[in-house]
N, C-alpha and C. Protein backbone atom coordinates (compact mmCIF):
# COMPACT_ATOMS: atom_id res chain seq x y z
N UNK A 1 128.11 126.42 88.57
CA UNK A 1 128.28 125.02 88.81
C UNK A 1 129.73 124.68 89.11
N UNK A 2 130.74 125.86 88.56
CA UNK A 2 131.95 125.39 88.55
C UNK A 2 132.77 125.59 90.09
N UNK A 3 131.75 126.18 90.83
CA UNK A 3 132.23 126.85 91.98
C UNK A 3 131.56 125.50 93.26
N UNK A 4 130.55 125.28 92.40
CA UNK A 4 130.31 124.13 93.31
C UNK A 4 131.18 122.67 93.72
N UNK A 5 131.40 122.43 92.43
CA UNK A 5 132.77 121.23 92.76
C UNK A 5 134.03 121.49 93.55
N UNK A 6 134.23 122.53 94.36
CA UNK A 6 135.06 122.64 94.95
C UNK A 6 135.15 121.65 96.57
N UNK A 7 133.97 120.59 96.70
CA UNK A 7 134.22 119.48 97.61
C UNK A 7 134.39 118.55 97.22
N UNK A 8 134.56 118.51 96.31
CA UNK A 8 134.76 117.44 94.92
C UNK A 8 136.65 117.62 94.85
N UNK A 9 137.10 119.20 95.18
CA UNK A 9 138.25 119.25 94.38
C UNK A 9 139.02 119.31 96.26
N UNK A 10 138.69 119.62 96.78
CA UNK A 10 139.02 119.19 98.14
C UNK A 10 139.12 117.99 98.79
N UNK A 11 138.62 117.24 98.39
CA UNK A 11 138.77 115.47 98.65
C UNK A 11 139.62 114.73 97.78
N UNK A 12 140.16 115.86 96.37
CA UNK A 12 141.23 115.06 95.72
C UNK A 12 140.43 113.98 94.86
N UNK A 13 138.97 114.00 94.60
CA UNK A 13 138.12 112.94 93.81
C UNK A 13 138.66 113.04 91.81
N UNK A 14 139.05 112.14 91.31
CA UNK A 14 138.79 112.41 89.90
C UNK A 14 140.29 113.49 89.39
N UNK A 15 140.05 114.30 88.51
CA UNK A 15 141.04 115.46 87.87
C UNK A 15 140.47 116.39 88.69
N UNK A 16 139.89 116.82 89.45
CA UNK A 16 138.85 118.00 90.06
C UNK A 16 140.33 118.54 89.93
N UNK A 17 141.50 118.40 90.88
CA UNK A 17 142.13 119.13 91.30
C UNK A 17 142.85 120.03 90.39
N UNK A 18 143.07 118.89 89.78
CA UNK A 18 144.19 119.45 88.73
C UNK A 18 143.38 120.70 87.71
N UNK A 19 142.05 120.09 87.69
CA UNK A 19 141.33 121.28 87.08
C UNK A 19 141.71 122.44 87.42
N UNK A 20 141.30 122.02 88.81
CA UNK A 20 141.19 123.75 89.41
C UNK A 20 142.38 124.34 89.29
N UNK A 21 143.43 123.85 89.41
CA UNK A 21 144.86 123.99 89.66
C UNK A 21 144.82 124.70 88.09
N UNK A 22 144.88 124.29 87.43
CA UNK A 22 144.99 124.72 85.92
C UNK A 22 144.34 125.73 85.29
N UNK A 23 143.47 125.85 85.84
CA UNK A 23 142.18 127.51 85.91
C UNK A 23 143.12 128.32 86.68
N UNK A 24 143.30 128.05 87.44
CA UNK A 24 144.35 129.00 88.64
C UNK A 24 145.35 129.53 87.77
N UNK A 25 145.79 128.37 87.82
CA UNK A 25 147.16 129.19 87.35
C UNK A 25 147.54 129.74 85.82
N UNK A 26 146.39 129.49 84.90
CA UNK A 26 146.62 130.32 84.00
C UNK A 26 145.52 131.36 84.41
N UNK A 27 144.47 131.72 84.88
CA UNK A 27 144.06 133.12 85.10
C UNK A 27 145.29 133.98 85.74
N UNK A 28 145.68 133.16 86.15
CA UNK A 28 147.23 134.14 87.30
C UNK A 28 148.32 134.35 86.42
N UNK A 29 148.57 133.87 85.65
CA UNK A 29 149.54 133.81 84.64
C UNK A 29 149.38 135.40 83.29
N UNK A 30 147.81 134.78 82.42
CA UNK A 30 147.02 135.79 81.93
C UNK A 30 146.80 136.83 82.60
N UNK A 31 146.29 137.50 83.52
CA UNK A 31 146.25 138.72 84.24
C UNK A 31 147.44 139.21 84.86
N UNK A 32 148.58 138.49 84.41
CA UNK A 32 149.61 139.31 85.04
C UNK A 32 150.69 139.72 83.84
N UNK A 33 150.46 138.85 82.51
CA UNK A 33 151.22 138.96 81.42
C UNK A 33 150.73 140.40 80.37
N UNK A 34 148.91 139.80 80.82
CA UNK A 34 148.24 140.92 79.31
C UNK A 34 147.43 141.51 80.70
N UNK A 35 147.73 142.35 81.02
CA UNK A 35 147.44 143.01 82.49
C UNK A 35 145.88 144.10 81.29
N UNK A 36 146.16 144.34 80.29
CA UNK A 36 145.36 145.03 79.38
C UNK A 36 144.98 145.18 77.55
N UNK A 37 144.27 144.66 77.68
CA UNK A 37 144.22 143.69 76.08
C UNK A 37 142.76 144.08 75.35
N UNK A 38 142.38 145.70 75.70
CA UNK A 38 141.33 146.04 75.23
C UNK A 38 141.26 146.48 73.64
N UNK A 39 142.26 146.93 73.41
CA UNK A 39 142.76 147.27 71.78
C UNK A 39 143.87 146.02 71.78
N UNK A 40 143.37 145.20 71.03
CA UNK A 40 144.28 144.32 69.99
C UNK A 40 143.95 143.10 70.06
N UNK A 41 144.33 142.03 70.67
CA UNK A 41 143.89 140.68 70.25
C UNK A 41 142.83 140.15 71.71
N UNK A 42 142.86 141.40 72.97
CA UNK A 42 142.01 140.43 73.73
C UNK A 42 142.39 139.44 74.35
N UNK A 43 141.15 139.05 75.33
CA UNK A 43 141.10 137.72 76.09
C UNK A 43 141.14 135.97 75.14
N UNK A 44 141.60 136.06 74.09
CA UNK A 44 141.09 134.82 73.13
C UNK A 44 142.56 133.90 74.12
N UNK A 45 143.49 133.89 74.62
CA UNK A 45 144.17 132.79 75.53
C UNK A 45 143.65 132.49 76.29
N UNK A 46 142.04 132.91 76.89
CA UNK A 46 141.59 132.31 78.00
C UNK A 46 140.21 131.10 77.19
N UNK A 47 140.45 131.03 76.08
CA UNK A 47 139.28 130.69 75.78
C UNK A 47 139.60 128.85 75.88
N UNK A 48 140.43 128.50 76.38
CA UNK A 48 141.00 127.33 76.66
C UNK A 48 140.77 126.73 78.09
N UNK A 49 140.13 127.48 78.47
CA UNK A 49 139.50 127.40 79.80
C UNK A 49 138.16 126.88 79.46
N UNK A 50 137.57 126.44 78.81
CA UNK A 50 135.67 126.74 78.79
C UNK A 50 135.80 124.88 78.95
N UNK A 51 136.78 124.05 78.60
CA UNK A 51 136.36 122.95 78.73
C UNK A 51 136.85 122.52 80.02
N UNK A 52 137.90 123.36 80.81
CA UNK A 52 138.08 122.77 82.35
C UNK A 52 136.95 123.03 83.21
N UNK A 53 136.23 124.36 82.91
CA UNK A 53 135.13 124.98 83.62
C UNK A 53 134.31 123.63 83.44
N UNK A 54 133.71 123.47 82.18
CA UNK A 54 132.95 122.59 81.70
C UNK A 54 132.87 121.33 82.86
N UNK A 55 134.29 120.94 82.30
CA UNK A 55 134.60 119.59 83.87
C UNK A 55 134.06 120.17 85.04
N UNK A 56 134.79 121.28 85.41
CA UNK A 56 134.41 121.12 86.89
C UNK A 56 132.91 122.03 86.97
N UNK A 57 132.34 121.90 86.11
CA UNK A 57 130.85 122.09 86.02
C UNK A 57 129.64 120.96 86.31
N UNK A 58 130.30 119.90 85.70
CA UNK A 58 129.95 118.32 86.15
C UNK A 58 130.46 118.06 87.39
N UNK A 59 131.64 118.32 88.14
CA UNK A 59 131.17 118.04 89.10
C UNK A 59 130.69 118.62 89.72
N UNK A 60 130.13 119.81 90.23
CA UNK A 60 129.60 120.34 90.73
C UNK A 60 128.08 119.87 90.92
N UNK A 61 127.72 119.62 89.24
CA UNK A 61 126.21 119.18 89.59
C UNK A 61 125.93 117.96 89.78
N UNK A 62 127.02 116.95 89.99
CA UNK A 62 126.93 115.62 90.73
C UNK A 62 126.91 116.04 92.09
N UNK A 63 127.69 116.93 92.86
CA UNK A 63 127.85 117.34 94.42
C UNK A 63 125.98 117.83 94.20
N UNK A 64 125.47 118.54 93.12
CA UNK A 64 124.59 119.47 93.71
C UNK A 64 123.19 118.31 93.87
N UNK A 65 123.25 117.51 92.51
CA UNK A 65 122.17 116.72 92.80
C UNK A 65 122.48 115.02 93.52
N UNK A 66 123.71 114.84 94.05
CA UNK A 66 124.19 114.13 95.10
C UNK A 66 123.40 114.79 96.38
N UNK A 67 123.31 116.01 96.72
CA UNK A 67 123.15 116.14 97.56
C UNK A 67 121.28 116.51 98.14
N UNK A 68 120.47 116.29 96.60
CA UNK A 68 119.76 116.40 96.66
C UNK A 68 118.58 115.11 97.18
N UNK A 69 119.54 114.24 96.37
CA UNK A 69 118.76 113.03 96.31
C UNK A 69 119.42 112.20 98.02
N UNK A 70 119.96 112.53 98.94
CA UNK A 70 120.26 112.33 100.26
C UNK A 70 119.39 112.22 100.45
């Protein structure tokens, strides 16, 4: 769903952008700091992500059933 709001985050509608912007750039940030985090504390800095996804999960399924009900 989260992949769907991306015409949502292209028109600049709402926080879409900044969402995405903020997923971005800490996955880019995280994969370049803890490049490998299988022994010891792990992925738990990404877990701060599940409520931007979340957002741009809603929009997505406003684009999806926006586009249904056309």
């Amino acid at each position: 769903m989260a992949l769907l709001a991306y015409p949502a985050a292209r028109r600049g509608s709402g926080i879409a952008v900044e969402l995405v912007a903020g997923l971005v750039l800490t996955l880019l940030a995280m994969f370049m700091l803890l490049p490998y985090q299988g022994h010891g504390w792990g992925y738990r800095y990404l877990h701060g992500l599940i409520g931007s996804a979340a957002l741009l999960g809603g929009y997505g399924w406003i684009t999806l059933t926006g586009r249904i009900s056309s």
